[in-house]
Protein backbone atom coordinates (compact mmCIF):
# COMPACT_ATOMS: atom_id res chain seq x y z
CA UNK A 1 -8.21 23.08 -18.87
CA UNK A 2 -5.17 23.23 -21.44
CA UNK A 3 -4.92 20.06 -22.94
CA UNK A 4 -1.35 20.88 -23.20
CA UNK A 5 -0.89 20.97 -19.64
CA UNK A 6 -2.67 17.52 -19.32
CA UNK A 7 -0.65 15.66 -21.57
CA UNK A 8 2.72 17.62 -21.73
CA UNK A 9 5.82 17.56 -24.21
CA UNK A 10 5.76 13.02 -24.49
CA UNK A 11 9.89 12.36 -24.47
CA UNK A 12 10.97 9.44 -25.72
CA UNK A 13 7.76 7.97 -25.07
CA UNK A 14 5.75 8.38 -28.43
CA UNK A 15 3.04 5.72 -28.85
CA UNK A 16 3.57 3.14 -31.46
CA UNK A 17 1.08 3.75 -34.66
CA UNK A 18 0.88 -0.13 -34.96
CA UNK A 19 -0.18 -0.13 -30.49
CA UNK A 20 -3.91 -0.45 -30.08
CA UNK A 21 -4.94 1.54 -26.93
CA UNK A 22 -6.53 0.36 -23.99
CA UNK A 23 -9.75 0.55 -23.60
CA UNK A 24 -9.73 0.21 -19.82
CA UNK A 25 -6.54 0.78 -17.37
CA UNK A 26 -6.48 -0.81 -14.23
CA UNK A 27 -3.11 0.66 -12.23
CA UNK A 28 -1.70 -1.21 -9.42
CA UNK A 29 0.84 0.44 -6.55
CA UNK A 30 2.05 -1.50 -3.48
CA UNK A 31 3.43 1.20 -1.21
CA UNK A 32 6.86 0.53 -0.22
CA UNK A 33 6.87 -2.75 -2.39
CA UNK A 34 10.22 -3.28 -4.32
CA UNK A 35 11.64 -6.39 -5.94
CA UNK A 36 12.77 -8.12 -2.44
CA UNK A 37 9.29 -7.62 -1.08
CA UNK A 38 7.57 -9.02 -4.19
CA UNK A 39 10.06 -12.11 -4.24
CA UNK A 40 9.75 -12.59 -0.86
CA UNK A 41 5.98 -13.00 -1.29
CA UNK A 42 6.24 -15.03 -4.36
CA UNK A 43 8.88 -17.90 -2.52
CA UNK A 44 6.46 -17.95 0.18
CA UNK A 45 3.61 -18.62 -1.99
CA UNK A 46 5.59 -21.50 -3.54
CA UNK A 47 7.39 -22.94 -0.57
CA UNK A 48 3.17 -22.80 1.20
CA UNK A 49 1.48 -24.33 -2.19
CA UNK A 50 -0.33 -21.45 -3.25
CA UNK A 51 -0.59 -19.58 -6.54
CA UNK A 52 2.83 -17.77 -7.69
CA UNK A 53 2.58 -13.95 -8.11
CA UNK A 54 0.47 -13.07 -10.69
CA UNK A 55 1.97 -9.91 -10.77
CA UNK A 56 5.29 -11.37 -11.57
CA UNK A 57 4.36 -13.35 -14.56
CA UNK A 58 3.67 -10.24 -16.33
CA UNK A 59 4.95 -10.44 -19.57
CA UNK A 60 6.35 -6.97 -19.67
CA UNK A 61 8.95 -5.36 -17.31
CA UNK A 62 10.43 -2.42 -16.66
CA UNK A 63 13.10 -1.40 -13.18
CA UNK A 64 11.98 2.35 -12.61
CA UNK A 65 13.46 5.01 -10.61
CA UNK A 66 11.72 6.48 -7.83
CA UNK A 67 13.88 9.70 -6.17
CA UNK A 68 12.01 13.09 -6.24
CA UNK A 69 12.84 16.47 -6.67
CA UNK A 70 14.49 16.92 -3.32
CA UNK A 71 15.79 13.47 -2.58
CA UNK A 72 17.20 10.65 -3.50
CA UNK A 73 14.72 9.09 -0.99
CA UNK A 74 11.41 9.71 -1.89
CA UNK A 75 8.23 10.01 0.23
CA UNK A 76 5.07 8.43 -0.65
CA UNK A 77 3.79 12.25 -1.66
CA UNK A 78 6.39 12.87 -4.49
CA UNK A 79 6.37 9.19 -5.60
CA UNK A 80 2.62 9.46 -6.08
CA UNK A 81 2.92 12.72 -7.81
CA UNK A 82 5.18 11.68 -10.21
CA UNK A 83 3.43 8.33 -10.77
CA UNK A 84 -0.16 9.77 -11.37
CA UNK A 85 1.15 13.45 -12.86
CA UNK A 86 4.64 12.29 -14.64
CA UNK A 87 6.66 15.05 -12.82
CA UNK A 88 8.44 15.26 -10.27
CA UNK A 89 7.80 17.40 -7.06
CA UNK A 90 9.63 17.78 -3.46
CA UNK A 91 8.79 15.16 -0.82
CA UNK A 92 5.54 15.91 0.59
CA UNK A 93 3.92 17.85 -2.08
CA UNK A 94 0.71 16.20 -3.70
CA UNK A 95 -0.11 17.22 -6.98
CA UNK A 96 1.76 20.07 -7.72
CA UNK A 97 5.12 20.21 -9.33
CA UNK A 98 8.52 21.50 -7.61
CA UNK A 99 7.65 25.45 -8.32
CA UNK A 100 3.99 24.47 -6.50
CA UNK A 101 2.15 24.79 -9.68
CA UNK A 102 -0.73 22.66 -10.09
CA UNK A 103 -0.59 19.65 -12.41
CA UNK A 104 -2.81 17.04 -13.39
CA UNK A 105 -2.78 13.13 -13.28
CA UNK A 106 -3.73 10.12 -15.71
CA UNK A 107 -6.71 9.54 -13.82
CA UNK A 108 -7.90 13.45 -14.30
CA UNK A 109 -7.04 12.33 -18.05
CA UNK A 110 -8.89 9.41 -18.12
CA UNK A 111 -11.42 11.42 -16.66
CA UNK A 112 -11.98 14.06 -19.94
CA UNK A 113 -11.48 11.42 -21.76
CA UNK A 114 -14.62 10.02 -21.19
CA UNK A 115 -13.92 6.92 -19.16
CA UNK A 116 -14.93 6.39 -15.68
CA UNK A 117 -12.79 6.51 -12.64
CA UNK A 118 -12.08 4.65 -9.40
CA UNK A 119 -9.38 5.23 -6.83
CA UNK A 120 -9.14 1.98 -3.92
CA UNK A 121 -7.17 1.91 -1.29
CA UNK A 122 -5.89 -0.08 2.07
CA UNK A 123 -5.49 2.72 3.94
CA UNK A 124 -7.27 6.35 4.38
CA UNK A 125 -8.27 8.01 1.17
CA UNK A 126 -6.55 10.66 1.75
CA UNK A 127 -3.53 9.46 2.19
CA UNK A 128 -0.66 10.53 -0.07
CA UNK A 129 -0.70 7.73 -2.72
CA UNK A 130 -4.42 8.14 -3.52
CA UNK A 131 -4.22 11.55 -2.80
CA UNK A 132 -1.47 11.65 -5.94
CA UNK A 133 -4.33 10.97 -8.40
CA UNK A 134 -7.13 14.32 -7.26
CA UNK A 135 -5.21 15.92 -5.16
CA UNK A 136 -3.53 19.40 -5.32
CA UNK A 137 -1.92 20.29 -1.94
CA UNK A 138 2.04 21.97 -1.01
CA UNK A 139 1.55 19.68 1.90
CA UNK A 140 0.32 16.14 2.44
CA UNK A 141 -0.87 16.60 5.39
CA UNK A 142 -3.44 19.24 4.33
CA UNK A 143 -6.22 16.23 5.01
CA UNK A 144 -9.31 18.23 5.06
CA UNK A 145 -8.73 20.25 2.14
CA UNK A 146 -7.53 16.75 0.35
CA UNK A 147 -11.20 15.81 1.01
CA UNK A 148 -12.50 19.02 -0.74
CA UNK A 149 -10.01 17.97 -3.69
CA UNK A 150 -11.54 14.65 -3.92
CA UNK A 151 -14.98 15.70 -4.15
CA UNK A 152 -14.15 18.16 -6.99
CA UNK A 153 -12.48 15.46 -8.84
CA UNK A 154 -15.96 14.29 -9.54
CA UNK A 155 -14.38 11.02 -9.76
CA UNK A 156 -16.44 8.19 -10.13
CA UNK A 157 -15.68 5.54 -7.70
CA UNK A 158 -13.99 5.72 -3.71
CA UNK A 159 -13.31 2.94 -1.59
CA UNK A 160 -11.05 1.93 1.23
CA UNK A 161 -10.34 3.40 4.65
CA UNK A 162 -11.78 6.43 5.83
CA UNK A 163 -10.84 10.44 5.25
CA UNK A 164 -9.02 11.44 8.02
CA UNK A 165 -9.94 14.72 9.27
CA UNK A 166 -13.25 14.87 7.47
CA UNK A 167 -14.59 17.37 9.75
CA UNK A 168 -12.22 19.37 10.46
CA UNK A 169 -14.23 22.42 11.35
CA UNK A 170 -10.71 24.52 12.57
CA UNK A 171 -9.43 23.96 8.98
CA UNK A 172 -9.55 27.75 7.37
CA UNK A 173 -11.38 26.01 4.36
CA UNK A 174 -13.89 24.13 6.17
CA UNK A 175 -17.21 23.63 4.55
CA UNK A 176 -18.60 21.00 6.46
CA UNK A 177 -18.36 16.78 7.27
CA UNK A 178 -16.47 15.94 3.71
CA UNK A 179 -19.22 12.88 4.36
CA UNK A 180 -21.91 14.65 4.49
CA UNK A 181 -20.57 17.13 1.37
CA UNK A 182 -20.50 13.76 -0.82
CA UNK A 183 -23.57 12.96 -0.14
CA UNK A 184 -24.91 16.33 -1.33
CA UNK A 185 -22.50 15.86 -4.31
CA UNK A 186 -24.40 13.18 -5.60
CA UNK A 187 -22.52 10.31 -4.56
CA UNK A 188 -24.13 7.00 -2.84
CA UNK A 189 -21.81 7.14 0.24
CA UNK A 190 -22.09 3.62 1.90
CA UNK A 191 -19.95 3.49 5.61
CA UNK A 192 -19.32 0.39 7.23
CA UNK A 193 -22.01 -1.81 5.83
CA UNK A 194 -20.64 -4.24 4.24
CA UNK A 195 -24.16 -5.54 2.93
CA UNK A 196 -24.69 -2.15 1.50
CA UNK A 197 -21.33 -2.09 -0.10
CA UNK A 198 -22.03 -5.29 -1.98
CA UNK A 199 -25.00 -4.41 -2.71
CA UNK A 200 -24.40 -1.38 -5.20
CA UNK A 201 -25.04 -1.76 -8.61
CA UNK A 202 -23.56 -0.24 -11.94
CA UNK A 203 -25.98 2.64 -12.79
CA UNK A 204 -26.23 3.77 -9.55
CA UNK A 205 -23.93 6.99 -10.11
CA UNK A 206 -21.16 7.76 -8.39
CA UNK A 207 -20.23 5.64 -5.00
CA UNK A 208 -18.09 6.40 -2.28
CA UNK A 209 -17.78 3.40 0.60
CA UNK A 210 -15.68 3.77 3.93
CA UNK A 211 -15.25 0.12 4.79
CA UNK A 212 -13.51 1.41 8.02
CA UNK A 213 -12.79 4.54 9.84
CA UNK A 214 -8.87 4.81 9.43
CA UNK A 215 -6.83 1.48 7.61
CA UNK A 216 -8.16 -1.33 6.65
CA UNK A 217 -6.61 -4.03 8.94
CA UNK A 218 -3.26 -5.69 8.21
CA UNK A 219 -4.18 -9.02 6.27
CA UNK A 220 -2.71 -11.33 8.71
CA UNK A 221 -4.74 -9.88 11.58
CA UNK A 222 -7.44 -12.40 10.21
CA UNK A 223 -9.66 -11.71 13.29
CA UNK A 224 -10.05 -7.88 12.93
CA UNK A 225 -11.87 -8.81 9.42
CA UNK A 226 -15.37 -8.97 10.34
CA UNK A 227 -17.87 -6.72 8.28
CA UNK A 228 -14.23 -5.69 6.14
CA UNK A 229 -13.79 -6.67 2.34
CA UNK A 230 -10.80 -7.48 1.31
CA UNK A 231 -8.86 -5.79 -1.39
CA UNK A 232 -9.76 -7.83 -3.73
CA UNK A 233 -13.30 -7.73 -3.18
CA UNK A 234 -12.86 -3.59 -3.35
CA UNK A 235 -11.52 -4.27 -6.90
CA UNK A 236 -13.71 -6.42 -8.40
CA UNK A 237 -16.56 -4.19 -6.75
CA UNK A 238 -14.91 -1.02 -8.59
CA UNK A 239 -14.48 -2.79 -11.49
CA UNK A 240 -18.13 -3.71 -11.87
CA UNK A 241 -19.61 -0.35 -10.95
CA UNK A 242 -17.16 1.26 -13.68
CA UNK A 243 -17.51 -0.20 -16.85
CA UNK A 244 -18.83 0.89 -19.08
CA UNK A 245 -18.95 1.96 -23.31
CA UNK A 246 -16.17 4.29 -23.08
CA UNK A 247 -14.15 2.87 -20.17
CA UNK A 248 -12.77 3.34 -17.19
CA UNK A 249 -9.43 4.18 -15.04
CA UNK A 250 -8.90 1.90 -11.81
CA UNK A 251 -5.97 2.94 -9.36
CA UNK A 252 -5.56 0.34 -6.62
CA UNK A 253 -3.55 0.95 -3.32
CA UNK A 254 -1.52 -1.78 -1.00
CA UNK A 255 -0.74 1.17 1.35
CA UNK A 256 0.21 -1.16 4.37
CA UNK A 257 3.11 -3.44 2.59
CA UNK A 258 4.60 0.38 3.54
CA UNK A 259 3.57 -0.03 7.19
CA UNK A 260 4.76 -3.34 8.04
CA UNK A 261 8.22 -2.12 5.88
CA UNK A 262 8.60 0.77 8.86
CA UNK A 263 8.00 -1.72 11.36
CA UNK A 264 10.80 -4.28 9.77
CA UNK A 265 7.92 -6.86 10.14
CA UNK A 266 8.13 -9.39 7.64
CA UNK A 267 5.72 -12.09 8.06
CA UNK A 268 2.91 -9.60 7.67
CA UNK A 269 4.77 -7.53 5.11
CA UNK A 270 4.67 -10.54 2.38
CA UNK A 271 1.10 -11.25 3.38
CA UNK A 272 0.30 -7.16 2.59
CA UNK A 273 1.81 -8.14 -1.00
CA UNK A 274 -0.41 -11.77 -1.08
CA UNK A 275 -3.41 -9.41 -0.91
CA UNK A 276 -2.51 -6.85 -3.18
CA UNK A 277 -1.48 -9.66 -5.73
CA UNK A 278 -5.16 -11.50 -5.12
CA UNK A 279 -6.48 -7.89 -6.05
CA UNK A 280 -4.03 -8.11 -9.72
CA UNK A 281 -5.55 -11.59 -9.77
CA UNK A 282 -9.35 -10.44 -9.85
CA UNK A 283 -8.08 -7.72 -12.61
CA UNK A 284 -6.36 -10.60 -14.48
CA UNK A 285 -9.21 -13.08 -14.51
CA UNK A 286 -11.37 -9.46 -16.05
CA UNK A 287 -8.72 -9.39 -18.86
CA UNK A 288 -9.35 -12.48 -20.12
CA UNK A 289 -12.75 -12.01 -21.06
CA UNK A 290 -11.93 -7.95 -21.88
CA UNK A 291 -8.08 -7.77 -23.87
CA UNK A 292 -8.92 -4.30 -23.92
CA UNK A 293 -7.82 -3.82 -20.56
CA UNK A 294 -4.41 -2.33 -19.78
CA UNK A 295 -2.56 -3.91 -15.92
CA UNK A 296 0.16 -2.20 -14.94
CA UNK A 297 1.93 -3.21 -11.02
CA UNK A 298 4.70 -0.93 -9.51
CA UNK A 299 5.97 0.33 -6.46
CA UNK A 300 6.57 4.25 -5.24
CA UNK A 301 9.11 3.48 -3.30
CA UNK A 302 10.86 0.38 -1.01
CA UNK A 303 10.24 0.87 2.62
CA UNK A 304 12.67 -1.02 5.23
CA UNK A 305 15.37 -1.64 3.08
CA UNK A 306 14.51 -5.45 2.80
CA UNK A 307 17.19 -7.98 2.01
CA UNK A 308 16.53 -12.03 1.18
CA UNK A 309 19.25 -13.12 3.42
CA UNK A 310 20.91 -12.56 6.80
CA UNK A 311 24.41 -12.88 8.03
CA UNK A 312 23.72 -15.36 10.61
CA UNK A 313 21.74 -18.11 8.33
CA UNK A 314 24.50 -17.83 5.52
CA UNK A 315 22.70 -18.60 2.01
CA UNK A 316 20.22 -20.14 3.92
CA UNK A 317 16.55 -18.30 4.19
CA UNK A 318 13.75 -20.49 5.32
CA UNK A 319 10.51 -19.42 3.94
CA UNK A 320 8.61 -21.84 5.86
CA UNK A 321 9.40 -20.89 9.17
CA UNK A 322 7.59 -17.19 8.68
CA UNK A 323 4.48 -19.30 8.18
CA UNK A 324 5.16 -19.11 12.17
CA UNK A 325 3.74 -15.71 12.82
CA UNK A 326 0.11 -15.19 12.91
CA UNK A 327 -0.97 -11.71 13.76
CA UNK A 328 0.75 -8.21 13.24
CA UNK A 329 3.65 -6.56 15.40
CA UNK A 330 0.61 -4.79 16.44
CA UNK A 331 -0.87 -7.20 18.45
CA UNK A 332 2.47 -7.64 21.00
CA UNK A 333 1.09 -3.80 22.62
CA UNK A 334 -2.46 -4.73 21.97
CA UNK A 335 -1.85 -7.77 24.11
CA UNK A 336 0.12 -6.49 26.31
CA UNK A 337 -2.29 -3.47 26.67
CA UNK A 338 -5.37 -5.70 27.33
CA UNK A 339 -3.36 -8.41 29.79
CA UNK A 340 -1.11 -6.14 31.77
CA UNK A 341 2.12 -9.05 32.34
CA UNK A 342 3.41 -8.02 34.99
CA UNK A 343 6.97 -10.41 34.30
CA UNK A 344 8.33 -11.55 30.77
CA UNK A 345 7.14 -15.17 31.66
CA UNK A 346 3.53 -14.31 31.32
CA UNK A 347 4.42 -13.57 27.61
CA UNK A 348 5.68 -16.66 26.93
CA UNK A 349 2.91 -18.53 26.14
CA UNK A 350 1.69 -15.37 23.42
CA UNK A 351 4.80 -15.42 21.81
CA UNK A 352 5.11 -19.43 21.45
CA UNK A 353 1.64 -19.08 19.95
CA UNK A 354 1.94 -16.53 17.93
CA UNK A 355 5.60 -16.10 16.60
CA UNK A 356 6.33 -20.29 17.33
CA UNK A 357 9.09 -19.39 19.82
CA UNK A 358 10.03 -22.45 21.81
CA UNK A 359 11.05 -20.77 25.42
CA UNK A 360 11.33 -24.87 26.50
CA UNK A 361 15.07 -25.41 25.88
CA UNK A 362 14.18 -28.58 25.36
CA UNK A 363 15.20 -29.17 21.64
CA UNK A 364 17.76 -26.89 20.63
CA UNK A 365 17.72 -28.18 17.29
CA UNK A 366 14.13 -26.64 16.63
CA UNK A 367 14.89 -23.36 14.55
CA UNK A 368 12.67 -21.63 16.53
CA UNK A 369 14.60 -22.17 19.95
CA UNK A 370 15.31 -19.05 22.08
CA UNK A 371 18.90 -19.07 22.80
CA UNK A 372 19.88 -17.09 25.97
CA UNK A 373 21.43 -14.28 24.31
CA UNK A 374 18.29 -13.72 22.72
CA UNK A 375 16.37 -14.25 26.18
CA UNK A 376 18.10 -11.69 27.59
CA UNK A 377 17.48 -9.32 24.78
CA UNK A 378 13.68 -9.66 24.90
CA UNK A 379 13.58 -9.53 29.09
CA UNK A 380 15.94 -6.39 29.04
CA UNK A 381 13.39 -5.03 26.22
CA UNK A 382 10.04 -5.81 28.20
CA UNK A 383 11.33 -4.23 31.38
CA UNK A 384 12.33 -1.30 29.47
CA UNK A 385 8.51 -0.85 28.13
CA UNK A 386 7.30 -2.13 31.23
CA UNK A 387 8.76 0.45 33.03
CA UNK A 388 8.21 3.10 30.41
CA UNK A 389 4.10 2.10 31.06
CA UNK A 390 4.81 2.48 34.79
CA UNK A 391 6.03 6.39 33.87
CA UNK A 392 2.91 7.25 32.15
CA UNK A 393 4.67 7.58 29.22
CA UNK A 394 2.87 7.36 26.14
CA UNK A 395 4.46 5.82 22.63
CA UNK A 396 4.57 7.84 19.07
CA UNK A 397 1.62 6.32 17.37
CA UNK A 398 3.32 7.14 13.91
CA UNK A 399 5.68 4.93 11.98
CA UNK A 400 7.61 2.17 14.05
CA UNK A 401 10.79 3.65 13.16
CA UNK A 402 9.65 6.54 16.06
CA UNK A 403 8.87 4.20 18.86
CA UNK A 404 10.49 3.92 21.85
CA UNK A 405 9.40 0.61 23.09
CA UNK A 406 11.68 -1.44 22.46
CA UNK A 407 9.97 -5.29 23.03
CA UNK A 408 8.22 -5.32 19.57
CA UNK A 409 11.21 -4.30 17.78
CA UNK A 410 12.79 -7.08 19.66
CA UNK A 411 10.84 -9.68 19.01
CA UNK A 412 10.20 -8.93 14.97
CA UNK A 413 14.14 -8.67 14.42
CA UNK A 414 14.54 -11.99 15.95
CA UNK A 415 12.19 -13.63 14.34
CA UNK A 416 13.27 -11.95 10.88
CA UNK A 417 17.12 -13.31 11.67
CA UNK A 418 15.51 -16.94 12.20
CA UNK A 419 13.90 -17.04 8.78
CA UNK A 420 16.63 -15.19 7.17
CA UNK A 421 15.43 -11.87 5.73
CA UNK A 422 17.50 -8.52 7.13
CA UNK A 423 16.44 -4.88 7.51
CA UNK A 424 18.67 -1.98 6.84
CA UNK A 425 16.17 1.10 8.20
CA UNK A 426 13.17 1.69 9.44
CA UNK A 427 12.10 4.35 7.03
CA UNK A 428 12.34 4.13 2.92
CA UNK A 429 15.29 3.50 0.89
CA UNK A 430 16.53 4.81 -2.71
CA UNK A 431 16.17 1.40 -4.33
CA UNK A 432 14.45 1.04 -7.60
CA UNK A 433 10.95 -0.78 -8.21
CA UNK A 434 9.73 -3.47 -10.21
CA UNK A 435 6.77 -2.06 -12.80
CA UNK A 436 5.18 -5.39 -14.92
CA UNK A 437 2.34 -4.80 -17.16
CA UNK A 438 0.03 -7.04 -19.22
CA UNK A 439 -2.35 -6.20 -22.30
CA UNK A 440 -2.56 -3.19 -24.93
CA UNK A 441 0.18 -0.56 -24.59
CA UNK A 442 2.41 -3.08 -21.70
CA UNK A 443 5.14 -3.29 -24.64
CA UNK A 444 5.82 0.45 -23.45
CA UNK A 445 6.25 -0.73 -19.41
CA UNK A 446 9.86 -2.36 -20.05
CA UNK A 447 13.28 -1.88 -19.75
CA UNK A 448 14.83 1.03 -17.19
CA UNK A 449 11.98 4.20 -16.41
CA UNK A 450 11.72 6.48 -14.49
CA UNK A 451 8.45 7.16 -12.33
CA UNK A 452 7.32 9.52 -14.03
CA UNK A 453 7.34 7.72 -17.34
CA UNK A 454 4.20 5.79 -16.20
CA UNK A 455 2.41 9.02 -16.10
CA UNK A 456 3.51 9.85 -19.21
CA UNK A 457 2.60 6.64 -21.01
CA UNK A 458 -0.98 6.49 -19.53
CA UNK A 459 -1.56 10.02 -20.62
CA UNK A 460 -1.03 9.40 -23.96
CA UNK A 461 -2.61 5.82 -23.71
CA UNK A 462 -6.12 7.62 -22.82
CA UNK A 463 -6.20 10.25 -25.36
């Protein structure tokens, strides 16, 4: 491999002579996680009595840009690209530049550099942020052949969800279960067994662990967690297993903040950051006892178009009262799904519990009152799915800016517009992210980049 194509022409990012380097790099990305969903977080932390966000009291700061080659918008594909490769590429594309060329990320870097290197996500592993960092695809949704990319990455260290479409065997470049492939390419490949996953050990070799077929559940959804680690625990894990003399490269994924951004679902939106920030925590608490480790946070993109206010509260926005919601969006259809109401009223009693709705009418001075207006608009929306179930007809299972019921969507805006916090879309936005970076090299993480400047930096940072 060129070296020249690794590291590329460095504009107006020349290291410092008087910088040390990093001997470790541990990279942070909450999907869809701009400044609003990072201060929303953090004033929830404070107003509940928990830790600030660590990842805001970095002492370096930079606002980056995040469009791509073909949009202002980006996708999650491009974003990645540019963040792992430092160029920019089409939405959609995975490690390859706008012409389709093939080009190469930090990580791959870090890689020939001698250091280790670990990729973690929340989600599937082959999903377009991770992806960003092995991957060389025209398409994102080339899944299979993502999974042939990972394994010739050789890289050192895999853990989060599952790779969807790992056996794939009407895929023209099928060459078997991508599990079973890892397995013969030397990797300890550990799948949902949690004992087994804590019980790996640095010198082991290469380790791949599925804690779960497809996502990792949504943090809030505290009783899907059985048998799952959290992120955290997937960091601290990957940081053990990598280190080592010459050091390692550790990209970590909050791929759901994205998710519960499409679904305009705040509540578990913040707690999506809250996990990803106990993750930069664990990395923090490393630093201390290694300075020679590099933390850099950042978005790709902001998903939902977020705002810290709402028309109908004024400059009021009460934090507290999103403390009120204890499961996912998800769980409206799963309940629904599993309990079969046949009239609104039988959802009552779920929604009180789980969004603190007070149906009573009895004290309309309780925030969380149900006027009629709003009533009516969550009837009209469960007849509408109820009669939708009644059809046979099914809902898109892709991004909650594509369904068609309409009672979820219902519910999460009006409970959004009692705690204050607006939505402008259902899909991403053009707005710019927050990057913050401690330890050797952070000085270069501040002022206004652009994506792909992170790329750049980290490239030179590992030669």
């Amino acid at each position: 491999m060129v070296r020249g194509v690794l590291f590329g022409v460095m504009l107006g990012t020349t290291l410092a002579a008087s910088a040390a380097a990093p001997k470790n790099i541990i990279l942070f990305i909450g999907d869809g996680m701009s400044t609003p969903q990072r201060m929303t977080a953090d004033e929830f932390a404070r107003k509940m009595g928990r830790p600030e966000l660590v990842m805001n009291r970095l002492p370096f700061q930079a606002t980056t840009r995040t469009c791509s080659a073909s949009s202002l918008v980006t996708d999650s594909a491009a974003a990645a690209t540019a963040i792992a490769c430092g160029e920019k590429t089409y939405n959609g594309a995975i490690g390859v530049n706008a012409g389709t060329n093939r080009i190469y990320s930090s990580a791959v870097a870090a890689k020939e550099s001698g250091r280790k290197v670990g990729i973690v996500t929340s989600v599937t592993i082959n999903h377009a942020t991770p992806a960003g960092f092995y991957g060389h695809r025209k398409s994102r949704g080339e899944g299979y052949g993502l999974g042939l990319d990972l394994l010739a990455s050789g890289f050192d260290y895999f853990a989060g969800g599952g790779l969807d479409g790992h056996d794939d065997k009407k895929n023209a470049e099928y060459k078997g279960d991508i599990y079973a492939l890892a397995k013969g390419a030397g990797y300890t490949f550990v799948k949902e067994d949690i004992a087994a996953f804590r019980a790996l050990k640095p010198g082991a070799g290469k380790a791949w662990y599925v804690a779960c077929e497809g996502s990792l559940p949504f943090a809030i959804d505290a009783g899907q967690w059985k048998g799952v680690p959290t992120l955290a625990e997937l960091t601290v894990k990957g940081i053990e297993l990598l280190e080592n003399d010459k050091g390692f490269f550790l990209m970590v994924e909050g791929g759901k903040v994205d998710w519960a951004g499409h679904a305009n679902d705040a509540a578990t939106n913040l707690r999506e950051v809250l996990a990803l920030d106990d993750a930069v925590r664990a990395a923090v608490e490393y630093q201390k006892t290694h300075p020679d480790t590099l933390i850099v946070t950042t978005g790709d993109h902001e998903t939902g178009g977020m705002a810290m206010g709402f028309a109908g509260t004024g400059y009021a926005f009460y934090m507290d009262r999103l403390a009120n919601q204890k499961c996912s969006s998800d769980c409206i259809g799963e309940y629904i799904g599993k309990n079969h109401p046949a009239t609104f009223d039988d959802l009552k009693s779920f929604l009180a519990e789980n969004f603190g709705f007070d149906f009573t009418g009895k004290d309309k001075k309780n925030p969380m009152w149900i006027t009629s207006e709003e009533l009516k608009e969550l009837e009209e929306a469960f007849a509408h799915d109820l009669k939708m179930a009644k059809e046979g007809k099914k809902d898109d299972e892709t991004y909650d800016a594509n369904k068609i019921s309409r009672l979820p969507t219902a519910v999460k805006n009006i409970f959004s517009h009692k705690c204050g916090i607006g939505w402008t879309s259902g899909a991403h936005t053009a707005l710019p992210v927050l990057t913050t970076a401690s330890g050797p090299g952070a000085e270069r993480f501040t002022g206004f980049l652009d994506n792909t400047d992170i790329s750049k930096i980290m490239k030179e940072l590992v030669r």
